[in-house]
Protein backbone atom coordinates (compact mmCIF):
# COMPACT_ATOMS: atom_id res chain seq x y z
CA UNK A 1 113.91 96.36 76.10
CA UNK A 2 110.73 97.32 77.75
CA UNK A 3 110.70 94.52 80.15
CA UNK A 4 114.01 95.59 81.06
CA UNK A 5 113.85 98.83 81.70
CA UNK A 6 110.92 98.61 83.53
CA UNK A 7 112.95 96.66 86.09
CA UNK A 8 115.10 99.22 86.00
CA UNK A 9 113.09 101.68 87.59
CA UNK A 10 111.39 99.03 89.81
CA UNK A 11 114.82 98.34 91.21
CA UNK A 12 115.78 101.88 91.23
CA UNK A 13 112.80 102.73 93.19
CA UNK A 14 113.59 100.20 95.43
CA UNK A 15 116.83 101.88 95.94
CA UNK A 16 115.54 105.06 96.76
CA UNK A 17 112.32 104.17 98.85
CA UNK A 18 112.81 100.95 100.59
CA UNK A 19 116.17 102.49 102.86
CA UNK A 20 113.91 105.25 103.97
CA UNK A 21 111.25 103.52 104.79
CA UNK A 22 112.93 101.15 107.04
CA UNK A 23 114.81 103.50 108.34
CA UNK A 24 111.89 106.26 109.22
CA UNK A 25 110.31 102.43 110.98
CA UNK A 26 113.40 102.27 112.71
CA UNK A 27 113.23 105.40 114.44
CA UNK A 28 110.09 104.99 115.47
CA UNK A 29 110.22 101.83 116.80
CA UNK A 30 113.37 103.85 118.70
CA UNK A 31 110.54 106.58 120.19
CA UNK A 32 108.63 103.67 121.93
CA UNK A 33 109.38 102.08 125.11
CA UNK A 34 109.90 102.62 128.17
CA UNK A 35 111.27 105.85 130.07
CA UNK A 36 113.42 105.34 133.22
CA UNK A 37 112.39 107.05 136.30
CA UNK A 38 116.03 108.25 136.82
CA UNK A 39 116.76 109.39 133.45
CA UNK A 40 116.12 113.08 134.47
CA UNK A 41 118.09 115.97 135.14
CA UNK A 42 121.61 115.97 136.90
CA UNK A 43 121.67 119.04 137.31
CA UNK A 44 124.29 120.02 134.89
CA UNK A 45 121.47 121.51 131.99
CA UNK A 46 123.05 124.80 129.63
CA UNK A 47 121.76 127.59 127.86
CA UNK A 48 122.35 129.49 125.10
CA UNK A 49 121.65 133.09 125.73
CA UNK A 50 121.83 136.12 122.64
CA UNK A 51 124.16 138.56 122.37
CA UNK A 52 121.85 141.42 124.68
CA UNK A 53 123.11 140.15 127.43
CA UNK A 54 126.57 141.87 126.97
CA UNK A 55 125.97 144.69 124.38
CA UNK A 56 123.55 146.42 126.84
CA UNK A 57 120.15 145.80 125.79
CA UNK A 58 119.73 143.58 128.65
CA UNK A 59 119.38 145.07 132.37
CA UNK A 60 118.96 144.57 135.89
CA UNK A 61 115.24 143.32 135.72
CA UNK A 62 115.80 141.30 132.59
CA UNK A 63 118.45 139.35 134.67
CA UNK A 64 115.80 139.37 137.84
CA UNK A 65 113.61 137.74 135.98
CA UNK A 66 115.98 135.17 134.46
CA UNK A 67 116.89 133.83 137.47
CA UNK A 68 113.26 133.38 138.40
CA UNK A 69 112.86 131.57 135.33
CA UNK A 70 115.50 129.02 135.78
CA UNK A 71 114.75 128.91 139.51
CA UNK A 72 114.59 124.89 140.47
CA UNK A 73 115.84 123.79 137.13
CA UNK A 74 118.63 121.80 136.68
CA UNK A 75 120.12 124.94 134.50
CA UNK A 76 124.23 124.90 135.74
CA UNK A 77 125.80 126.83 132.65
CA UNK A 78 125.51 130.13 130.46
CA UNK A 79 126.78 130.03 126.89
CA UNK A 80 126.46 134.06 126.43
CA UNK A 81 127.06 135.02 123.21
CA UNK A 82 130.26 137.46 122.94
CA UNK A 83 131.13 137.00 119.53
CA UNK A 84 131.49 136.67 116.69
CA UNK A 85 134.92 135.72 116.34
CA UNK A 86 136.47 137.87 113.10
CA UNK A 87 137.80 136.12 110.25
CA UNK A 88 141.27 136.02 111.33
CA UNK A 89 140.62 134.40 114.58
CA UNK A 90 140.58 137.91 116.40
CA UNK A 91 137.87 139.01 118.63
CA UNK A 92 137.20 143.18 119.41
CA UNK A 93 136.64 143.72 122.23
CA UNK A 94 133.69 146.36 121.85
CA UNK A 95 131.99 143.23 121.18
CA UNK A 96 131.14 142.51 124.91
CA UNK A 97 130.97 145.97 126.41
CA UNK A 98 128.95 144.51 129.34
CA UNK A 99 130.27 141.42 130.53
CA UNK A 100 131.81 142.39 133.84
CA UNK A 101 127.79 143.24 134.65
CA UNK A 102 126.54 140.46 133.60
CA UNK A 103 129.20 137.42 135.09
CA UNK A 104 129.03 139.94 138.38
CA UNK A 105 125.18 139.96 138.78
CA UNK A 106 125.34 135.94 137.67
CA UNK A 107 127.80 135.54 140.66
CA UNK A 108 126.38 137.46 142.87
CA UNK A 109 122.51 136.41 142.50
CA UNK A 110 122.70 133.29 141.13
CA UNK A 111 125.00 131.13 142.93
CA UNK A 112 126.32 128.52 141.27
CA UNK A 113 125.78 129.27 137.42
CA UNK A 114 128.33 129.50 135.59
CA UNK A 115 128.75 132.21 133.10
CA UNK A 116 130.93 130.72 129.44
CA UNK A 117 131.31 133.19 126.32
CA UNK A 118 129.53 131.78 123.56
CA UNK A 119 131.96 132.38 120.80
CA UNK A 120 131.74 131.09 116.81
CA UNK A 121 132.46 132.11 113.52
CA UNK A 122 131.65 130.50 109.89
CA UNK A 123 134.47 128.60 108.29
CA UNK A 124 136.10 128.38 105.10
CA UNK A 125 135.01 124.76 104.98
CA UNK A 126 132.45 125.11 101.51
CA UNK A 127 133.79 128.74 100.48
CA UNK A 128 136.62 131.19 100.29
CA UNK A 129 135.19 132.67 103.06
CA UNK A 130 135.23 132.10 106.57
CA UNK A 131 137.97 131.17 109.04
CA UNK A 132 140.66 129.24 108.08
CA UNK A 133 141.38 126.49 110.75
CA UNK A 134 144.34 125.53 108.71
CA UNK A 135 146.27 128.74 109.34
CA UNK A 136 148.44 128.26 112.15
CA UNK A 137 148.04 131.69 112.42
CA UNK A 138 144.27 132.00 112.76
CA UNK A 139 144.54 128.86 114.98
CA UNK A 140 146.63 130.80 117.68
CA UNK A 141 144.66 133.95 117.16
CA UNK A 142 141.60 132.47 118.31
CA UNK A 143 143.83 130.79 121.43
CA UNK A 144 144.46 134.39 121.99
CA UNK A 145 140.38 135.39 122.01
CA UNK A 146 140.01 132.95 124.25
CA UNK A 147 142.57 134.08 126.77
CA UNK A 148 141.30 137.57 126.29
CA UNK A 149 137.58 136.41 127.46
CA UNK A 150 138.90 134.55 130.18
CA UNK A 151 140.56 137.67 131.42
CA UNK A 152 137.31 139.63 131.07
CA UNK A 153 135.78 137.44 134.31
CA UNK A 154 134.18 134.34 131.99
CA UNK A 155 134.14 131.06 133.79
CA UNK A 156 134.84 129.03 130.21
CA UNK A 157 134.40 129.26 126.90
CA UNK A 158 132.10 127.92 124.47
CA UNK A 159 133.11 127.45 120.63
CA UNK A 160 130.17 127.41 117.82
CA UNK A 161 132.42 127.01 114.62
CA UNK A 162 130.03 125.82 111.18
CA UNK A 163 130.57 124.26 108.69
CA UNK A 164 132.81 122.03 110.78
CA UNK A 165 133.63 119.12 108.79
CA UNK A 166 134.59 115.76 110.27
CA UNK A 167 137.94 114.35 110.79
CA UNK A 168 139.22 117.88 110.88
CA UNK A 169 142.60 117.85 112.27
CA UNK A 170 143.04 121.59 112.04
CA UNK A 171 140.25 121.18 115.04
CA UNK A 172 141.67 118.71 116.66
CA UNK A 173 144.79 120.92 117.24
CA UNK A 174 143.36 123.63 117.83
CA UNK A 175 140.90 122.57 120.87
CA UNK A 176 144.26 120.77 122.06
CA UNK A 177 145.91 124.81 122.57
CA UNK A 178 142.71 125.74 123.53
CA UNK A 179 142.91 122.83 126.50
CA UNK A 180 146.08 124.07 127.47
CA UNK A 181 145.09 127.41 128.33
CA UNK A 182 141.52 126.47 129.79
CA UNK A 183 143.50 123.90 132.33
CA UNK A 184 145.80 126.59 133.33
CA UNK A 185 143.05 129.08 134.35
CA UNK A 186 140.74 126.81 135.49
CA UNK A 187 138.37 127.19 133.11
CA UNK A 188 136.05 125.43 130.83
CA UNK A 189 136.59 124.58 127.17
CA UNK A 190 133.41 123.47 125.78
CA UNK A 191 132.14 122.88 121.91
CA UNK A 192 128.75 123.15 120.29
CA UNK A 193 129.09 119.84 118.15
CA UNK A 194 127.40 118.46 115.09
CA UNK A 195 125.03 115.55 114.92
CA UNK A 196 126.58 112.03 114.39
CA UNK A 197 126.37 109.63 111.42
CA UNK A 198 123.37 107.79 111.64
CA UNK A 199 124.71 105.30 109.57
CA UNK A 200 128.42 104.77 109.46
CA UNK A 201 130.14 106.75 106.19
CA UNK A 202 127.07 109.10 105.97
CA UNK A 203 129.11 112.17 106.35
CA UNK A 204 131.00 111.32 103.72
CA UNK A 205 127.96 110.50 101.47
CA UNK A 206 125.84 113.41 102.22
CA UNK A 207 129.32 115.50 100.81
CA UNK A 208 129.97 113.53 97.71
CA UNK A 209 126.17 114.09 96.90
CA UNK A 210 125.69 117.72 98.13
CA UNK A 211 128.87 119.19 98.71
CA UNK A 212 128.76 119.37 102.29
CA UNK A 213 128.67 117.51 105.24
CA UNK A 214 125.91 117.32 107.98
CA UNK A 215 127.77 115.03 110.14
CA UNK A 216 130.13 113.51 111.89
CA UNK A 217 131.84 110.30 111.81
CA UNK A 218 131.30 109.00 115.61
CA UNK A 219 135.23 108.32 115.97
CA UNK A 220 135.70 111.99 115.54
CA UNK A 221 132.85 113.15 117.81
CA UNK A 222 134.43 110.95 119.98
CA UNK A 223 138.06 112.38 119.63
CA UNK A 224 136.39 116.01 120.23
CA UNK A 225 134.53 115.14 123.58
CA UNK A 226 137.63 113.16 125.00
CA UNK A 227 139.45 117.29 124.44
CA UNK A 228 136.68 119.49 126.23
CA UNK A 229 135.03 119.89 129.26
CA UNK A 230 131.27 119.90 128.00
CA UNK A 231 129.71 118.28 124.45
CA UNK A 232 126.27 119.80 123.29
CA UNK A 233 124.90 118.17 120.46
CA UNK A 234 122.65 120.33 117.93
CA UNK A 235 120.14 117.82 118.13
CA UNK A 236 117.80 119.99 115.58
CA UNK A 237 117.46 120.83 112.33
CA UNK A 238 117.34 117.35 111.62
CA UNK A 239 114.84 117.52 108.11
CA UNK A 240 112.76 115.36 110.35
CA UNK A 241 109.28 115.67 109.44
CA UNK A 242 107.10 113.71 112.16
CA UNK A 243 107.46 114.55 116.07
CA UNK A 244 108.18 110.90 116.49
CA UNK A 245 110.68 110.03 113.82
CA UNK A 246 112.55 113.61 115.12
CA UNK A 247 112.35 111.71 118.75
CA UNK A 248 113.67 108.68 117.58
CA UNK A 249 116.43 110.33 115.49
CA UNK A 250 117.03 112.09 119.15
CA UNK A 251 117.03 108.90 121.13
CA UNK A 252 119.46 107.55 118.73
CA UNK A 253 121.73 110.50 118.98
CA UNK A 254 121.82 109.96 122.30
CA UNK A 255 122.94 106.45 122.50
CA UNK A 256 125.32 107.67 119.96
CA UNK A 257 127.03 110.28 121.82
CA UNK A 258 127.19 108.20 125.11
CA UNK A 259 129.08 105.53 123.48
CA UNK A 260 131.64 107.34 122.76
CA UNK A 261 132.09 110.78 125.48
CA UNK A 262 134.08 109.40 128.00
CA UNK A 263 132.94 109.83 131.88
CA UNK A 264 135.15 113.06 132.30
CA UNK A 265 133.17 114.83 129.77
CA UNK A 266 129.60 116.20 130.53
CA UNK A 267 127.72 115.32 127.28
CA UNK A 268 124.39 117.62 126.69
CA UNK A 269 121.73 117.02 124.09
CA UNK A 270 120.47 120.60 122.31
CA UNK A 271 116.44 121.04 122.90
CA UNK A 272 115.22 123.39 120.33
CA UNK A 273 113.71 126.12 121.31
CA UNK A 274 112.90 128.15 118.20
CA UNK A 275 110.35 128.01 116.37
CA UNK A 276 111.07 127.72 112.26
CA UNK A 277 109.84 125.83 109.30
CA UNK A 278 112.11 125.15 105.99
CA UNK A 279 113.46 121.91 104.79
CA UNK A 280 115.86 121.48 107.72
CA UNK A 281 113.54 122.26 110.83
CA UNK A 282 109.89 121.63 110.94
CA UNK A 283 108.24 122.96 113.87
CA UNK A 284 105.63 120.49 114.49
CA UNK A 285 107.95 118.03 114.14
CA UNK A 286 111.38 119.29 116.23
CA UNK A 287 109.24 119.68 119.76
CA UNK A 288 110.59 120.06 123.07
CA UNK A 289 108.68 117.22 123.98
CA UNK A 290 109.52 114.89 121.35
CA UNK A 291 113.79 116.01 122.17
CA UNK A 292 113.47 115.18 126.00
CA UNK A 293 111.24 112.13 125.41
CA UNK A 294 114.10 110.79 123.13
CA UNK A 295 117.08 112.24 125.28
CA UNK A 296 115.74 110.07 127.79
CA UNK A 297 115.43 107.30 126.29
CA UNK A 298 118.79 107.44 124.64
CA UNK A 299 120.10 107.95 128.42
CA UNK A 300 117.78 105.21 129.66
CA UNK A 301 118.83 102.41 127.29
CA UNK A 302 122.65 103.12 127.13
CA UNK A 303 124.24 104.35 130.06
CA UNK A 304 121.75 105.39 132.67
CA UNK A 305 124.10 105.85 135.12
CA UNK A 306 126.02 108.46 133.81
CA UNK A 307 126.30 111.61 135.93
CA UNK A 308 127.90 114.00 133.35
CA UNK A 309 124.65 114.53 131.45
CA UNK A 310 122.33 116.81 130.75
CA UNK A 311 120.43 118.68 128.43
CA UNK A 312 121.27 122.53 126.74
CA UNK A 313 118.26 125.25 125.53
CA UNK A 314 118.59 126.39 122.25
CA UNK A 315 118.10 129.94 122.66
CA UNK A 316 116.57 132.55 125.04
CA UNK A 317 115.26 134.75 122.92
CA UNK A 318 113.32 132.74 120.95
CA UNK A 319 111.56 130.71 123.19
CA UNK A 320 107.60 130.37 124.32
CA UNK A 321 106.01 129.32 127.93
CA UNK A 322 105.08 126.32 126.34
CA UNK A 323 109.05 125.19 125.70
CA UNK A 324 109.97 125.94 129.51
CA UNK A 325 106.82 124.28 130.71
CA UNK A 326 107.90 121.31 128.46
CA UNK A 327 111.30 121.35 129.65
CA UNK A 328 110.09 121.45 133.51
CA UNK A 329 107.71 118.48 133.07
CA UNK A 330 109.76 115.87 131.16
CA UNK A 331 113.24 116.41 131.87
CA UNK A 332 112.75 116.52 136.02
């Protein structure tokens, strides 16, 4: 009895420890090598700016000095917060008192930026609370936000919805209705997007396990990118706990993602920066330098001649010099 149960846990902590250990190796070995000279900026980079921008807080000189910050970068598009989207899919208004300011001074000193409403809302994915994407009615009411920030002067807009689970075909039908009325206008429909299985099934793991899901299956990233304009992966928050397995995990994502965004869709990897540390984000792990050094290589090894690439800041407000100076250097 003794014998065997001391197999037992042998075996079981074979279970538990070997997988992780080869796959923590694996990403490592995915951080090394060699980056490509033309894996750099296309000039088609994004940013997610905080809500100040439209609510007032945010003024001439702020915006001055904006554009000197991004000034030779290969920064193309806002994502300016404007929401959040209510519950029901609506979206006040009084939300966004400053907009025609903001896309006017963009356009007007800043040529060529484009300015998208960052909108999002939590959903009623692991709760009763949230937005129900399975309402028809919710679905159209958030069509109808959209067309409403479209007619305030935005160039696109830019959905943040969480918990989004995969294979969602609530989402699928609603970014088709959204797609419909971007086309018509001439605007852009783009999606913040969660990370992709690592290993194939793991979404469906982590939520037998835990309750909720982390990621998505890659057929379903791939269904949302071949519906939008513009992908941007939240490459963070990855519980990665060494700068080079979080660059690894990066470089994979990126590989990831190419395989399956097809050529019409510009596909941007999130660089974090914010600075946090709990279980899901360690600071000295999730570095600027560490997410462009493994963007690059994803790029590099996969597709390195795709033009509809680029890389999106994850946020303004939170930022330090040293997250700019890390963007400048590696990614052009």
């Amino acid at each position: 009895m003794w014998r065997r149960g001391r197999w037992f846990v042998l075996g079981l902590a074979l279970v538990l420890v070997v997988p992780p250990l080869f796959g923590a190796l694996a990403l490592r070995v995915s951080y090394a090598g060699y980056l490509r000279e033309d894996a750099r900026t296309r000039g088609k980079d994004a940013i997610w700016l905080g809500h100040a921008w439209v609510d007032g807080r945010r003024k001439d000189a702020d915006l001055a000095a904006f554009a000197e910050r991004i000034k030779g970068t290969g920064i193309r598009d806002l994502y300016v917060h404007a929401g959040p989207l209510e519950h029901d899919g609506t979206l006040p208004a009084a939300r966004y008192p400053r907009a025609k300011w903001l896309i006017d001074a963009v356009h007007r000193t800043m040529p060529g930026i484009r300015v998208q409403a960052w909108l999002g809302d939590i959903l009623a994915t692991e709760g009763p609370d949230g937005l129900h994407l399975e309402k028809a009615g919710s679905r159209a009411a958030v069509v109808t936000s959209a067309r409403q920030i479209l007619d305030a002067g935005f160039d696109g807009v830019h959905f943040d919805l969480e918990p989004l689970l995969s294979d969602d075909a609530h989402y699928l039908s609603l970014l088709d209705d959204l797609g419909k009325l971007t086309r018509s206008r001439t605007a852009l429909l783009s999606v913040a997007a969660h990370q992709i299985d690592p290993l194939p099934g793991l979404h469906s793991v982590n939520g037998a396990v835990s309750g909720s899901e982390k990621w998505w299956s890659q057929e379903f990233f791939g269904q949302v990118a071949r519906r939008v304009d513009q992908i941007a992966v939240m490459s963070y928050d990855t519980w990665m706990p060494l700068e080079s397995l979080y660059g690894g995990y990066v470089a994979q994502q990126t590989s990831l993602a190419l395989e399956v965004t097809p050529e019409s869709t510009d596909l941007l990897m999130g660089l974090p920066f914010f600075h946090e540390d709990d279980l899901g984000h360690h600071d000295n792990a999730e570095t600027v330098d560490a997410a462009v050094r493994g963007t690059r290589l994803g790029l590099g090894r996969t597709d390195p001649g795709r033009q509809r690439f680029g890389v999106a800041l994850y946020v303004d407000f939170a930022a330090k010099e040293g997250d700019w100076a890390a963007y400048r250097a590696g990614w052009h």
